[in-house]
Protein backbone atom coordinates (compact mmCIF):
# COMPACT_ATOMS: atom_id res chain seq x y z
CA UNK A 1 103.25 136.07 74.29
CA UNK A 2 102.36 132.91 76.54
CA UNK A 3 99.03 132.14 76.45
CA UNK A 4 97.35 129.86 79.09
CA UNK A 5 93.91 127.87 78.61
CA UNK A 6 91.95 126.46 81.67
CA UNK A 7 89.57 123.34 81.43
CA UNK A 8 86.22 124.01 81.94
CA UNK A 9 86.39 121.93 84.97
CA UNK A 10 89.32 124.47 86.10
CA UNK A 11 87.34 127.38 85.42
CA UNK A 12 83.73 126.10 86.99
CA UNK A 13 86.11 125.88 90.19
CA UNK A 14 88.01 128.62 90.04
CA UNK A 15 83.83 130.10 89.70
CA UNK A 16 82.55 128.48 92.06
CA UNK A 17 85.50 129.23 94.68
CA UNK A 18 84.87 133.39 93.67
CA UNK A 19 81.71 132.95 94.49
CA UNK A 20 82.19 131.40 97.61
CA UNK A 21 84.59 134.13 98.72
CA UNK A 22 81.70 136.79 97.80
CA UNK A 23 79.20 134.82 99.72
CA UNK A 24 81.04 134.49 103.00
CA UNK A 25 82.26 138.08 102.80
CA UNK A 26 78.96 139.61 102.30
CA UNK A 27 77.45 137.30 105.25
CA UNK A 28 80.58 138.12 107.64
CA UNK A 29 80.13 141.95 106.65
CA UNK A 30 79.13 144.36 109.69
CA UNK A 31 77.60 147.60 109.68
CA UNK A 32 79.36 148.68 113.11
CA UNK A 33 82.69 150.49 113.10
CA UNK A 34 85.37 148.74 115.10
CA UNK A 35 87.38 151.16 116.44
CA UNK A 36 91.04 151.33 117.91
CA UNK A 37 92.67 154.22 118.93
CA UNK A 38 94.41 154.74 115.48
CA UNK A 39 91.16 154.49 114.33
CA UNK A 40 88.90 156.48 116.82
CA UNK A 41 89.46 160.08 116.11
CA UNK A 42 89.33 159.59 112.43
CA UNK A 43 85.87 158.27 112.86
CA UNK A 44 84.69 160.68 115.74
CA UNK A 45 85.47 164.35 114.79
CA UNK A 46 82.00 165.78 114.47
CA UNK A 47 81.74 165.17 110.89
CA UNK A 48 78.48 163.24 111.32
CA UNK A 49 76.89 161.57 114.70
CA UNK A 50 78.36 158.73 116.44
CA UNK A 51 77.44 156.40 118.89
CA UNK A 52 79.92 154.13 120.38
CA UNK A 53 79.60 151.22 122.66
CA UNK A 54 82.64 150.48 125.08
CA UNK A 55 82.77 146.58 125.85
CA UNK A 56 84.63 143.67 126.93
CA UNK A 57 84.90 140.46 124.76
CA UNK A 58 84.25 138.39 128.30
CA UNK A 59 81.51 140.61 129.17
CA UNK A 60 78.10 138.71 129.76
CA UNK A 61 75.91 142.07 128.76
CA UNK A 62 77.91 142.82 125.82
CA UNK A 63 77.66 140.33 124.26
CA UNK A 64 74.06 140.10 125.15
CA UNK A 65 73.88 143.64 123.39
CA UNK A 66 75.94 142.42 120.61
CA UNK A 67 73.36 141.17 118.21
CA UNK A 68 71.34 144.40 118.89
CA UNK A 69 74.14 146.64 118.40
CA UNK A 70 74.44 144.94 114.91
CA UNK A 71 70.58 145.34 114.29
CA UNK A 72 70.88 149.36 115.19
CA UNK A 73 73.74 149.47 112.29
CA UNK A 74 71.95 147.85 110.21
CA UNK A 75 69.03 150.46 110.67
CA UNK A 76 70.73 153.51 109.93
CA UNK A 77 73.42 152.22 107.54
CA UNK A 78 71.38 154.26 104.82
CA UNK A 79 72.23 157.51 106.50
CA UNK A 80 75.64 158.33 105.95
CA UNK A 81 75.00 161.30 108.85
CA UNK A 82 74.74 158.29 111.55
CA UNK A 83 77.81 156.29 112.71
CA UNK A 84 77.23 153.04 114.60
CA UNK A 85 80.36 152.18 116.60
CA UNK A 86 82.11 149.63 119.48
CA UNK A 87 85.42 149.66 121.04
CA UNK A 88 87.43 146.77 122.49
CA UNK A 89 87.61 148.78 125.76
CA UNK A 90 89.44 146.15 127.74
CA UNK A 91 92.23 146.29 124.71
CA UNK A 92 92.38 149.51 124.55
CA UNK A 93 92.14 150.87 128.26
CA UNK A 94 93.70 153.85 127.94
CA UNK A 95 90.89 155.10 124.93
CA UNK A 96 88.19 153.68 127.40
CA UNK A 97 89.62 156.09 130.26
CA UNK A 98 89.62 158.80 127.96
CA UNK A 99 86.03 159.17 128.21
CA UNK A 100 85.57 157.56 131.69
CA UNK A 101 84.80 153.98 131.15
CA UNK A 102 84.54 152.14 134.11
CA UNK A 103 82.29 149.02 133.44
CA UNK A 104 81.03 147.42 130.20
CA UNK A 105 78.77 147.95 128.22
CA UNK A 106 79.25 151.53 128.44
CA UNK A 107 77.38 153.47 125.79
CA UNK A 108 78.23 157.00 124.57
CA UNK A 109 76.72 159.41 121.76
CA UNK A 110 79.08 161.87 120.20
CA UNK A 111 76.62 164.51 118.55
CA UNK A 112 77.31 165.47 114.96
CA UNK A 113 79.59 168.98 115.55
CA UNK A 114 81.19 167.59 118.51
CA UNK A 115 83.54 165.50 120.25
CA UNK A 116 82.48 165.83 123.90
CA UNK A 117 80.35 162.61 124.73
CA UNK A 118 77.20 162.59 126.32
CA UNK A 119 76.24 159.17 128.36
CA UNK A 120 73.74 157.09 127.45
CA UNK A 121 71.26 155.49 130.23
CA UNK A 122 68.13 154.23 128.59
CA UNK A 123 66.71 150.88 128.02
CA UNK A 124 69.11 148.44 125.48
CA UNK A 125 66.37 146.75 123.41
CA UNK A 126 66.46 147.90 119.49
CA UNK A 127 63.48 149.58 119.64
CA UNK A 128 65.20 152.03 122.65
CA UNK A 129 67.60 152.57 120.71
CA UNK A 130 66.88 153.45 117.25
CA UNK A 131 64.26 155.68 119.31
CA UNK A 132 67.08 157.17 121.17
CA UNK A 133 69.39 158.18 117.57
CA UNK A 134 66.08 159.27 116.04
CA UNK A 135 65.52 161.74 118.47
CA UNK A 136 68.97 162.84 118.44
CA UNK A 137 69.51 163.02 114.82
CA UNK A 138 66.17 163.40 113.46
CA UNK A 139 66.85 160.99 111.04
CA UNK A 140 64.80 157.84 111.38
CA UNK A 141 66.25 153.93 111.52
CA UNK A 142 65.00 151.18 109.26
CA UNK A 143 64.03 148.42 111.46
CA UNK A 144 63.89 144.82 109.90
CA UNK A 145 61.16 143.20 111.41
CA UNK A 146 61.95 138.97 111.09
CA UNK A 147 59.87 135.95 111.38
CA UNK A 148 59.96 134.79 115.28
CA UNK A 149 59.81 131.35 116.15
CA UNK A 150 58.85 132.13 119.50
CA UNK A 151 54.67 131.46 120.35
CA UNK A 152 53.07 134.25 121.61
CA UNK A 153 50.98 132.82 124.39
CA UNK A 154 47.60 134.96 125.70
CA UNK A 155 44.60 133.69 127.79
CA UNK A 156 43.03 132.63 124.85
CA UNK A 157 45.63 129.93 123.58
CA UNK A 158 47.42 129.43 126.66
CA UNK A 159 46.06 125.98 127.58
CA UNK A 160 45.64 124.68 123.87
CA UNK A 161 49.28 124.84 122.84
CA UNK A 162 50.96 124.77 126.56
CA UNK A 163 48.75 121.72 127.76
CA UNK A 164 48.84 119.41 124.58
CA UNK A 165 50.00 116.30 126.06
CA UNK A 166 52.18 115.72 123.05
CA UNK A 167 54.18 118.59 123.60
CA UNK A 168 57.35 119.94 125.48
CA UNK A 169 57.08 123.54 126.12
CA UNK A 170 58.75 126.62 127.68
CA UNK A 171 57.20 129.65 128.45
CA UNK A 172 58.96 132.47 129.57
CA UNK A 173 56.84 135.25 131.52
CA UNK A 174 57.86 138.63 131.00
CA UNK A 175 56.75 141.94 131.10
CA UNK A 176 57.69 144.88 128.40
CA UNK A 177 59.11 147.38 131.00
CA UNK A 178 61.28 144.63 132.58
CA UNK A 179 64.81 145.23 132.18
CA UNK A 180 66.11 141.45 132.41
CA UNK A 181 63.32 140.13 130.09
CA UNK A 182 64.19 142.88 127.36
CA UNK A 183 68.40 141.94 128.24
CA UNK A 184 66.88 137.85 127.49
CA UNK A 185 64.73 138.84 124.29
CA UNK A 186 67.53 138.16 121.90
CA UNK A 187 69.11 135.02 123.24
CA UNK A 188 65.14 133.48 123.58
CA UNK A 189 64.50 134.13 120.11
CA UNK A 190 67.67 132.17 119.03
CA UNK A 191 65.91 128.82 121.73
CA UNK A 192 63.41 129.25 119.31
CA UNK A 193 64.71 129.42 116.15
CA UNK A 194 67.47 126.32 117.11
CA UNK A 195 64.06 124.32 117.75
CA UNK A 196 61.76 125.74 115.29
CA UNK A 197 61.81 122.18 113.31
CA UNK A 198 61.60 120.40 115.98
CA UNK A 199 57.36 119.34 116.10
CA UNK A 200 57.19 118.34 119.26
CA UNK A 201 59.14 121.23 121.41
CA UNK A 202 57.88 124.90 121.73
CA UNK A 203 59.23 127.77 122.92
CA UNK A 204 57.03 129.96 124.12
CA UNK A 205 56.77 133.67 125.85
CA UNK A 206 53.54 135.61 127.89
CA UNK A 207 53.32 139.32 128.46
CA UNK A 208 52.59 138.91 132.05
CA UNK A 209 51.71 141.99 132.62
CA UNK A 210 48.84 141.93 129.75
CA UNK A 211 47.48 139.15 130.88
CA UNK A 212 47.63 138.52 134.70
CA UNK A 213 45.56 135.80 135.42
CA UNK A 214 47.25 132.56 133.68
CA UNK A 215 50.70 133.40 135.57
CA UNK A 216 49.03 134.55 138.72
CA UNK A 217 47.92 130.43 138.29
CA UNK A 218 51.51 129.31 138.37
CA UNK A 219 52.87 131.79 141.34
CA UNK A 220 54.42 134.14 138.80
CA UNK A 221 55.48 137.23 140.74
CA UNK A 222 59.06 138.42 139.14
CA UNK A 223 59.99 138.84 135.93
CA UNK A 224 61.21 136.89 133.84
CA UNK A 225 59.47 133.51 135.26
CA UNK A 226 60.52 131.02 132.92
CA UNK A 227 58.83 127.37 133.57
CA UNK A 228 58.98 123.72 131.46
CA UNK A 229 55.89 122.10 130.72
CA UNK A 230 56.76 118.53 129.48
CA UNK A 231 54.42 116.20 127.81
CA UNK A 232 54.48 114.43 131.85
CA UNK A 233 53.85 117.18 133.73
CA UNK A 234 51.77 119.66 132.79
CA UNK A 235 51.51 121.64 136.28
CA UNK A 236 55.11 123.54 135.55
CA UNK A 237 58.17 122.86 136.58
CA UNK A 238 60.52 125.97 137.58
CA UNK A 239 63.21 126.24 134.88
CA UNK A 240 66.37 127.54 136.95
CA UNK A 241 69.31 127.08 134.86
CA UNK A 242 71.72 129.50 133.10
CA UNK A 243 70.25 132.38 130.33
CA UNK A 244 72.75 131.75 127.58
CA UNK A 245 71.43 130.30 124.21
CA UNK A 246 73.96 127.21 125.48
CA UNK A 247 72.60 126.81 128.72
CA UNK A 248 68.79 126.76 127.06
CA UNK A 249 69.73 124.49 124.60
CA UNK A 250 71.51 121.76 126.94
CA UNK A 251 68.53 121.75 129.33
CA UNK A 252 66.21 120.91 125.93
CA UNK A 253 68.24 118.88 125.09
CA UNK A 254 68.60 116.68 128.06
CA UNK A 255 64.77 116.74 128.89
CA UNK A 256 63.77 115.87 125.53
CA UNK A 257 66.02 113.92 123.94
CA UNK A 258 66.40 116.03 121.43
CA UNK A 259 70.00 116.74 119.41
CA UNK A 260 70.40 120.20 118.73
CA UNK A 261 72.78 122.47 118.49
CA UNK A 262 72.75 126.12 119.36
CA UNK A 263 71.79 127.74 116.13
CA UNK A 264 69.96 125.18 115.07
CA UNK A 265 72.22 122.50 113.27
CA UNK A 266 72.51 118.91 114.70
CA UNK A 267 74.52 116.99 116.70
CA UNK A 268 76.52 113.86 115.62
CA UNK A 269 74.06 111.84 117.16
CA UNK A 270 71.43 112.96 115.76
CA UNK A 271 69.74 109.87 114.16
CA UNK A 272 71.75 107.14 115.89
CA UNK A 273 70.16 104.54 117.93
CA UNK A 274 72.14 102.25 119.96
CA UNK A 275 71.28 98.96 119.00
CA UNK A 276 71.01 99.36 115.52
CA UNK A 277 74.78 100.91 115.83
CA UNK A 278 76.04 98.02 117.02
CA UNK A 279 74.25 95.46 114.64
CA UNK A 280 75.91 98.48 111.60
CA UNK A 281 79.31 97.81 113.33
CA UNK A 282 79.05 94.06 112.63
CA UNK A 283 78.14 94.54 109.05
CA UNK A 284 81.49 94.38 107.52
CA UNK A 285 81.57 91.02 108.21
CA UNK A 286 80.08 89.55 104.65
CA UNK A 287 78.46 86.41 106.36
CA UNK A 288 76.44 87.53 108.91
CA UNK A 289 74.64 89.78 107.16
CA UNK A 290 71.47 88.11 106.42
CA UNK A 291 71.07 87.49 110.67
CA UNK A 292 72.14 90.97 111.38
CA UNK A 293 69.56 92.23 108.54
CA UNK A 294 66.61 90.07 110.53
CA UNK A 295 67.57 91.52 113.84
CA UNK A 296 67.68 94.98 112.79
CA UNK A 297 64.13 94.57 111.06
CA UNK A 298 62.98 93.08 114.47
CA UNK A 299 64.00 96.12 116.14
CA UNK A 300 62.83 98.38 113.83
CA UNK A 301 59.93 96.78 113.94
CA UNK A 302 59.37 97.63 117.76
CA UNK A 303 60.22 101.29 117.67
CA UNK A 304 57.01 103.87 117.01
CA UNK A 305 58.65 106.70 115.31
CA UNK A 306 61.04 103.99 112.74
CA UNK A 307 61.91 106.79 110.10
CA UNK A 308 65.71 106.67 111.14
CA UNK A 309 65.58 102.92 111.91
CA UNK A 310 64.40 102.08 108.56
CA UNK A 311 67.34 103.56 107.39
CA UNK A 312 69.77 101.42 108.57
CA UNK A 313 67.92 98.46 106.94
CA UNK A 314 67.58 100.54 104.04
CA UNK A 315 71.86 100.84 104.12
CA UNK A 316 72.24 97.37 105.03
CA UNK A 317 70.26 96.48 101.93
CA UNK A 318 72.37 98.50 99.57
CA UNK A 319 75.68 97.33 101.17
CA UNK A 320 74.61 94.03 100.19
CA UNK A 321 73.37 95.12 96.83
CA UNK A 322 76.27 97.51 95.61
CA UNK A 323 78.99 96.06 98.03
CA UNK A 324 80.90 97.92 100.46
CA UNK A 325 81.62 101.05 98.56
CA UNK A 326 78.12 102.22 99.10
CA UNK A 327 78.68 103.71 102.37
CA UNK A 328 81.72 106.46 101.12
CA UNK A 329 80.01 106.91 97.70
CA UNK A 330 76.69 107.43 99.89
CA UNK A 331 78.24 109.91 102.45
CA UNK A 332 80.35 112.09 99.47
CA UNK A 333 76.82 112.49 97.78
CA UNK A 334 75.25 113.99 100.68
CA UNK A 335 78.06 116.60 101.51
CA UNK A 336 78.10 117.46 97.94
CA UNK A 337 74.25 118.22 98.71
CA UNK A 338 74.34 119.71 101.99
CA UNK A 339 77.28 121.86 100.39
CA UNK A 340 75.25 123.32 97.47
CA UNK A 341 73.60 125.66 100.31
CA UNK A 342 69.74 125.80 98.93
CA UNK A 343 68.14 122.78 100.92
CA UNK A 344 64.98 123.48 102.86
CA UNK A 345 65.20 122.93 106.67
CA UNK A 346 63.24 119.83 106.99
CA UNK A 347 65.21 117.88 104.36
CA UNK A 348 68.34 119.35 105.65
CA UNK A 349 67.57 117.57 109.12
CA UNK A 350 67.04 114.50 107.46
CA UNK A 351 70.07 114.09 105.59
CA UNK A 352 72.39 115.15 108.70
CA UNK A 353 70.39 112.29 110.04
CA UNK A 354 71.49 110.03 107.42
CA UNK A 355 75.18 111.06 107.19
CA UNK A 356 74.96 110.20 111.09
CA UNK A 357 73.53 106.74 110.68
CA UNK A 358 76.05 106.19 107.57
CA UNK A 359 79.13 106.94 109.98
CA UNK A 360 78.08 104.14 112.22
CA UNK A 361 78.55 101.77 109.08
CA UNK A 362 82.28 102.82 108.63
């Protein structure tokens, strides 16, 4: 018999690395049934009911449906008599002509007992939905209701968060019948929660239809209206880019200043500021350190909001203190942070920040 003995270090990794696997598969793991046409009528024989979606990866509305698809699993994946379904219907053409597919999405429900489809034509918001399967099915979906970072504006509020002076806001106008502003729901609520730490940006919606007379103010007369209200210009401007989370989020971006990323992370720039990157650039060079310590303190000094400047004088001091290791030993401590997963949004900013501001040292 051979009998082999791990270090504790071995086996803490070999942990750790298990648990790693279990954490990505549980957080990649979908409730909807992908289904192929080896796959298909295994799934949809009548055993139970079945609802399938038939999209398109390059389709704009599917994969504006996509997150609500996964939200409708997710409410009925406690009732084994419910199937939630898609099918790659530009992959598999000849399953999509089957039942008559012609554009994308196209929705069918296959009624428990049968295999004859009937089509599906109602509204594509979760709550249509799960309305739609409990009617069919009698069995009723679990909704999750989440946190939204999205303000809900009324006549009450509107001017006291939308015409704070020290605020950058957009507000879309919508109303609840609207098929366009129930198609944008999804993709606002991620805008809102990429900039939910972000103090000084809010994203903001109004049920124009509720509450008439604050739109009729800024010539809202289709839905959705969406309009920017910077700090400088509080009358409105028209906001007429693309809907995608990425066209929302480089718009921000570009009239703020601000360096997000869709889904909330931050860019590489976050942090930086150009004049203190080049004074960090010059820093390897052992005597002019004391000068290029005085000039980045005078600009510091000169900038109101100096939290990220005082951290390159706070690096520059340690370089000098602990020598040019700092900067590597400094930047391996903070991914070893940032990779232990249970750091709270605002402190997770800040040290992205500071990895930034530590690359322009290296």
């Amino acid at each position: 018999f051979f009998f082999f003995f791990l270090s504790p270090e071995n086996m803490a990794c070999k942990t750790m690395l298990l648990l790693l696997g279990l954490a990505v598969a549980l957080a990649t793991a979908s409730n909807v049934l992908d289904l192929t046409p080896d796959s298909f009528d295994q799934n949809v024989n009548g055993d139970k009911a079945m609802f399938v979606e038939f999209f398109a990866p390059w389709c704009g509305h599917c994969k504006s449906l996509a997150p609500v698809w996964e939200e409708l699993a997710d409410a009925f994946s406690h009732v084994p008599q419910v199937g939630i379904a898609k099918v790659d219907a530009d992959a598999h053409r000849d399953l999509g002509s089957r039942f008559g597919v012609s554009g994308f999405p196209t929705l069918k429900f296959f009624p428990k007992g049968s295999t004859t489809p009937e089509d599906y034509s109602g509204g594509r918001t979760l709550d249509d939905l799960v309305k739609f399967v409990n009617t069919k099915t009698g069995y009723t979906g679990r909704i999750k209701k989440t946190a939204s970072s999205v303000v809900d504006l009324n006549e009450s509020n509107f001017d006291k968060i939308v015409m704070d002076g020290s605020k950058d806001v957009l507000v879309e106008f919508f109303a609840p019948w609207c098929g366009h502003c129930k198609s944008l729901a999804p993709v606002y609520e991620k805008v809102g929660n990429t900039y939910k730490n972000e103090k000084d940006i809010i994203i903001a919606k109004m049920d124009a239809d509720a509450h008439k007379v604050t739109p009729g103010k800024y010539g809202v007369t289709g839905f959705p209206t969406l309009k920017w209200f910077p700090k400088n210009n509080k009358k409105g401007e028209d906001y007429s880019s693309g809907r995608t989370e990425d066209d929302f989020v480089k718009f921000i971006n570009e009239k703020t200043g601000a360096q997000r990323k869709a889904g909330g992370g931050l860019t590489d720039q976050a942090g930086r500021i150009a004049d203190l990157d080049a004074l960090a650039k010059l820093f390897s060079d052992e005597s002019k350190r004391d000068d290029l310590l005085d000039q980045a303190t005078a600009a510091a000094d000169k900038i109101v909001d100096a939290v990220d400047a005082k951290y390159y004088i706070s690096v520059m001091k340690k370089i000098m203190e602990k020598g040019n290791d700092y900067v590597a030993t400094e930047l391996d401590r903070l991914e070893r942070m940032l990779a232990g997963g249970s750091i709270k949004a605002e402190r997770l900013d800040q040290f992205m920040k500071r990895k930034n501001i530590l690359r322009a040292f290296a």
